[in-house]
C-alpha atoms as a PDB file:
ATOM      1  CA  UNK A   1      11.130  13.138  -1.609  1.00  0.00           C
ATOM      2  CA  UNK A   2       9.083  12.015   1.386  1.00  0.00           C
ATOM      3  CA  UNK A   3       5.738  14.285   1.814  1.00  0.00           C
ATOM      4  CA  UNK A   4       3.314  14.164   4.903  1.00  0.00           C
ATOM      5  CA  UNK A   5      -0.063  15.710   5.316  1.00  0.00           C
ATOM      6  CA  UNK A   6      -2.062  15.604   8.195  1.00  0.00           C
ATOM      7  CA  UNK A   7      -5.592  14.236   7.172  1.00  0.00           C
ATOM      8  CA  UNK A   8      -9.077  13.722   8.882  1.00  0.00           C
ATOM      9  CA  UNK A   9     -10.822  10.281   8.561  1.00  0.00           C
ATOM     10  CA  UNK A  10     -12.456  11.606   5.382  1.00  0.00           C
ATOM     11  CA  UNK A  11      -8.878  12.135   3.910  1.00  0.00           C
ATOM     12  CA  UNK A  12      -9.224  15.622   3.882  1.00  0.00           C
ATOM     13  CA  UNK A  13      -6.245  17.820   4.835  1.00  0.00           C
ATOM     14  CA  UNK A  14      -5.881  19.325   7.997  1.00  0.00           C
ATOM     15  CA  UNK A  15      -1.873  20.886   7.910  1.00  0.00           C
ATOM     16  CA  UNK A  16       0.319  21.672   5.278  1.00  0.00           C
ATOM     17  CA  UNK A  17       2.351  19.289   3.677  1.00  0.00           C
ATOM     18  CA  UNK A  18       5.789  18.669   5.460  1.00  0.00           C
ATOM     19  CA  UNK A  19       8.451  17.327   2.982  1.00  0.00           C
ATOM     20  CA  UNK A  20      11.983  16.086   3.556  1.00  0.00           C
ATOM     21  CA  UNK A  21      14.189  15.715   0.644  1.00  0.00           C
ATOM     22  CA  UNK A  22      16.927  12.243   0.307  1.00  0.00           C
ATOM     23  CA  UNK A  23      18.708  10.604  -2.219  1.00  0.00           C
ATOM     24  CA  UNK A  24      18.045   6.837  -2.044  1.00  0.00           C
ATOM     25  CA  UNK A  25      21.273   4.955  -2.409  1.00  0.00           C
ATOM     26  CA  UNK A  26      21.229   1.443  -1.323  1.00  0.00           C
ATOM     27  CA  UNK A  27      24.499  -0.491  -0.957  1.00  0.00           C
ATOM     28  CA  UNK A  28      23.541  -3.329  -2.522  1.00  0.00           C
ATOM     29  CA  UNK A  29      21.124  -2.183  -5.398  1.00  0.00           C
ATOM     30  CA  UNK A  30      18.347  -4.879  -5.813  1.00  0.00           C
ATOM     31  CA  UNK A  31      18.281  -5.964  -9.349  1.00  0.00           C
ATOM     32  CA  UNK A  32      14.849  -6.449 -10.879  1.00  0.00           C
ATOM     33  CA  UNK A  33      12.586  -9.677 -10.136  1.00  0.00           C
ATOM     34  CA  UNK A  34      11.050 -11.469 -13.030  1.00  0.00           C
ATOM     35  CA  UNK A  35       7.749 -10.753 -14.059  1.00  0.00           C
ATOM     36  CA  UNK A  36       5.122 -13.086 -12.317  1.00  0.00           C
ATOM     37  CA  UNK A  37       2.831 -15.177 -14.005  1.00  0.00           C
ATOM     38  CA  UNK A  38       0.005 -17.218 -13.486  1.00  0.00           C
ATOM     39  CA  UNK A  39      -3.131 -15.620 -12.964  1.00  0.00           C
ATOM     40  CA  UNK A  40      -5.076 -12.428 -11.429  1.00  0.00           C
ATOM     41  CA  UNK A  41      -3.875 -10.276  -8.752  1.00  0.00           C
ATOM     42  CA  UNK A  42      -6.325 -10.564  -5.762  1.00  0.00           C
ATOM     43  CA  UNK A  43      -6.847  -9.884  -2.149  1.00  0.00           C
ATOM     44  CA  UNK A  44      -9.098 -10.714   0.430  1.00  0.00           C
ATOM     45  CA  UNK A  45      -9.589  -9.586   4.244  1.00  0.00           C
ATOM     46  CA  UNK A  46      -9.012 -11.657   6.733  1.00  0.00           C
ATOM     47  CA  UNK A  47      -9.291  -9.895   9.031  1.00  0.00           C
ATOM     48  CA  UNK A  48     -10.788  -8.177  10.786  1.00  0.00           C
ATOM     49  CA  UNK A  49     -13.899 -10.011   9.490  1.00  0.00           C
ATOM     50  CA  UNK A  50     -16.815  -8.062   7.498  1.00  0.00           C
ATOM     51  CA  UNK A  51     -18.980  -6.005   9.940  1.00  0.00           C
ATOM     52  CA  UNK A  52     -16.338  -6.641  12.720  1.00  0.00           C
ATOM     53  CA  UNK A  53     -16.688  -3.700  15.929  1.00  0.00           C
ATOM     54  CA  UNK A  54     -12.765  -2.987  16.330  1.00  0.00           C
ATOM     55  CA  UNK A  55     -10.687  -0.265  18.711  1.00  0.00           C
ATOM     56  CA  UNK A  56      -8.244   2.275  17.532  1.00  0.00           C
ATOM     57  CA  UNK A  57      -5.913  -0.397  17.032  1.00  0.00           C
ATOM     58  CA  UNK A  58      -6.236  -3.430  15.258  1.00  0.00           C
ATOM     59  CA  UNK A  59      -4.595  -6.374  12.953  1.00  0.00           C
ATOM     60  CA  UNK A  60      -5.064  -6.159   9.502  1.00  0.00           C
ATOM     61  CA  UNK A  61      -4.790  -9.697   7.746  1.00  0.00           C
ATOM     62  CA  UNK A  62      -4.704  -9.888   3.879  1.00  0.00           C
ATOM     63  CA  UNK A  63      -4.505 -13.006   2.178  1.00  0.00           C
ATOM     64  CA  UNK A  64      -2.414 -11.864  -1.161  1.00  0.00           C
ATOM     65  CA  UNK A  65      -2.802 -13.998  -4.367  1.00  0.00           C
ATOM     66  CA  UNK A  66      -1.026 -13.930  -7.395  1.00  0.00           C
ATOM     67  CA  UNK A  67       0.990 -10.999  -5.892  1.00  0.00           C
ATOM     68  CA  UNK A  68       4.325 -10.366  -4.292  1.00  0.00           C
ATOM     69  CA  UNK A  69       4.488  -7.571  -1.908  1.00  0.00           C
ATOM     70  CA  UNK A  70       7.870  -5.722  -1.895  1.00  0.00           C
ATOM     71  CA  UNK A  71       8.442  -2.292  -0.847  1.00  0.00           C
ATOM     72  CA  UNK A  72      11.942  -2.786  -1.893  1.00  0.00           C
ATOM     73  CA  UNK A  73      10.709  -2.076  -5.443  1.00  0.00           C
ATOM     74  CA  UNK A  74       9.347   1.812  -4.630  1.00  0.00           C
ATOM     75  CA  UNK A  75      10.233   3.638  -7.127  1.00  0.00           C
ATOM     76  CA  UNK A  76      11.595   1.433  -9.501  1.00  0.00           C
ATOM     77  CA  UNK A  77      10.215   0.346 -13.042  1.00  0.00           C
ATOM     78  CA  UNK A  78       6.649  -1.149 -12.511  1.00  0.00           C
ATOM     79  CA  UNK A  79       7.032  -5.479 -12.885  1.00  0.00           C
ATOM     80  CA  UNK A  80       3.668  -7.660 -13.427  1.00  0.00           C
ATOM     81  CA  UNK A  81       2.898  -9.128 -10.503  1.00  0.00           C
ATOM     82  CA  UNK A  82       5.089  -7.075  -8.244  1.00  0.00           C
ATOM     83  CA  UNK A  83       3.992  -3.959  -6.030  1.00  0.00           C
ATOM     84  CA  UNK A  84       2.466  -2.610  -2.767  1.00  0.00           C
ATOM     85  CA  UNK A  85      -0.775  -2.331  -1.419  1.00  0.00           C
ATOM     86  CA  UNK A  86      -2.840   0.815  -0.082  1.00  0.00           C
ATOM     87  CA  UNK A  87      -5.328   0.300   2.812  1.00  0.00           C
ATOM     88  CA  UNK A  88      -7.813   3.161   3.767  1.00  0.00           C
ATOM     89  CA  UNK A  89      -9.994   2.718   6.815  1.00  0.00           C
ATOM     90  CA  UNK A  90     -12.788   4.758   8.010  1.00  0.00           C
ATOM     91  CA  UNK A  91     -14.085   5.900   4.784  1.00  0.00           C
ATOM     92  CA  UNK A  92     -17.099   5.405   3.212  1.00  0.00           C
ATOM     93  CA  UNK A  93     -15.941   7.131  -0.004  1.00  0.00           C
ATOM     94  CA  UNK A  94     -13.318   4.348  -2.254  1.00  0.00           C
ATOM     95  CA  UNK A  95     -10.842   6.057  -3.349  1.00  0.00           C
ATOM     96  CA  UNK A  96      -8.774   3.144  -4.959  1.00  0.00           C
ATOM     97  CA  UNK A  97     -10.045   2.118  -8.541  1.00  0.00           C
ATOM     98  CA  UNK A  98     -10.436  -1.192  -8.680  1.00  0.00           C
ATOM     99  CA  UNK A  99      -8.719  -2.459 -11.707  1.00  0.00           C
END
C-alpha cells in the first residue's frame, strides 16, 4: 500500500492521508544479496556543506560507507548491510534515532 500525507516543514500534517492499494509482482523476483561485512554503517554529507545558504532546490551528496543502497529490497526481509536511507530537511527537531 502506498500512503501520502501532505506535511508542513515541521512534519506536521496538513491533508488526510491519500492511499492507493497494489500488489507488487516483479517479473524477475530479485533473490536476496548476501549479508555485508566489514565494518560500521556510516554516512556523511557532502553536500551541501555544513552551514551552506541553499534555494528550494538543491543536490544532496552522501558519501555511503559500509552500506549498499537498494530500494529494490523494500519490503523484503531486512539483510546487514543492506537498506535505504531517510533524509529530512528543514527541521530542527531529529526525528531519526541514530543507532
Amino acid at each position: 500500500m502506498l500512503t501520502v500525507v501532505l506535511a508542513t516543514d515541521a512534519h506536521a500534517m496538513s491533508s488526510l492521508a491519500a492511499t492507493a492499494a497494489f500488489n507488487y509482482e516483479p517479473t524477475s523476483p530479485m533473490a536476496l544479496p548476501s549479508a555485508m561485512t566489514g565494518g560500521k554503517p556510516s554516512v556523511e554529507v557532502l553536500s551541501p556543506k555544513n552551514g551552506a545558504s541553499v534555494g528550494r532546490k538543491f543536490n544532496l551528496v552522501l558519501a555511503v560507507h559500509h552500506f549498499d543502497l537498494s530500494c529494490a529490497l523494500e519490503g523484503k526481509p531486512d539483510v546487514a548491510g543492506w537498506g535505504t536511507f531517510t533524509c529530512s530537511c528543514n527541521s530542527k527537531e531529529k526525528r531519526v534515532p541514530r543507532p
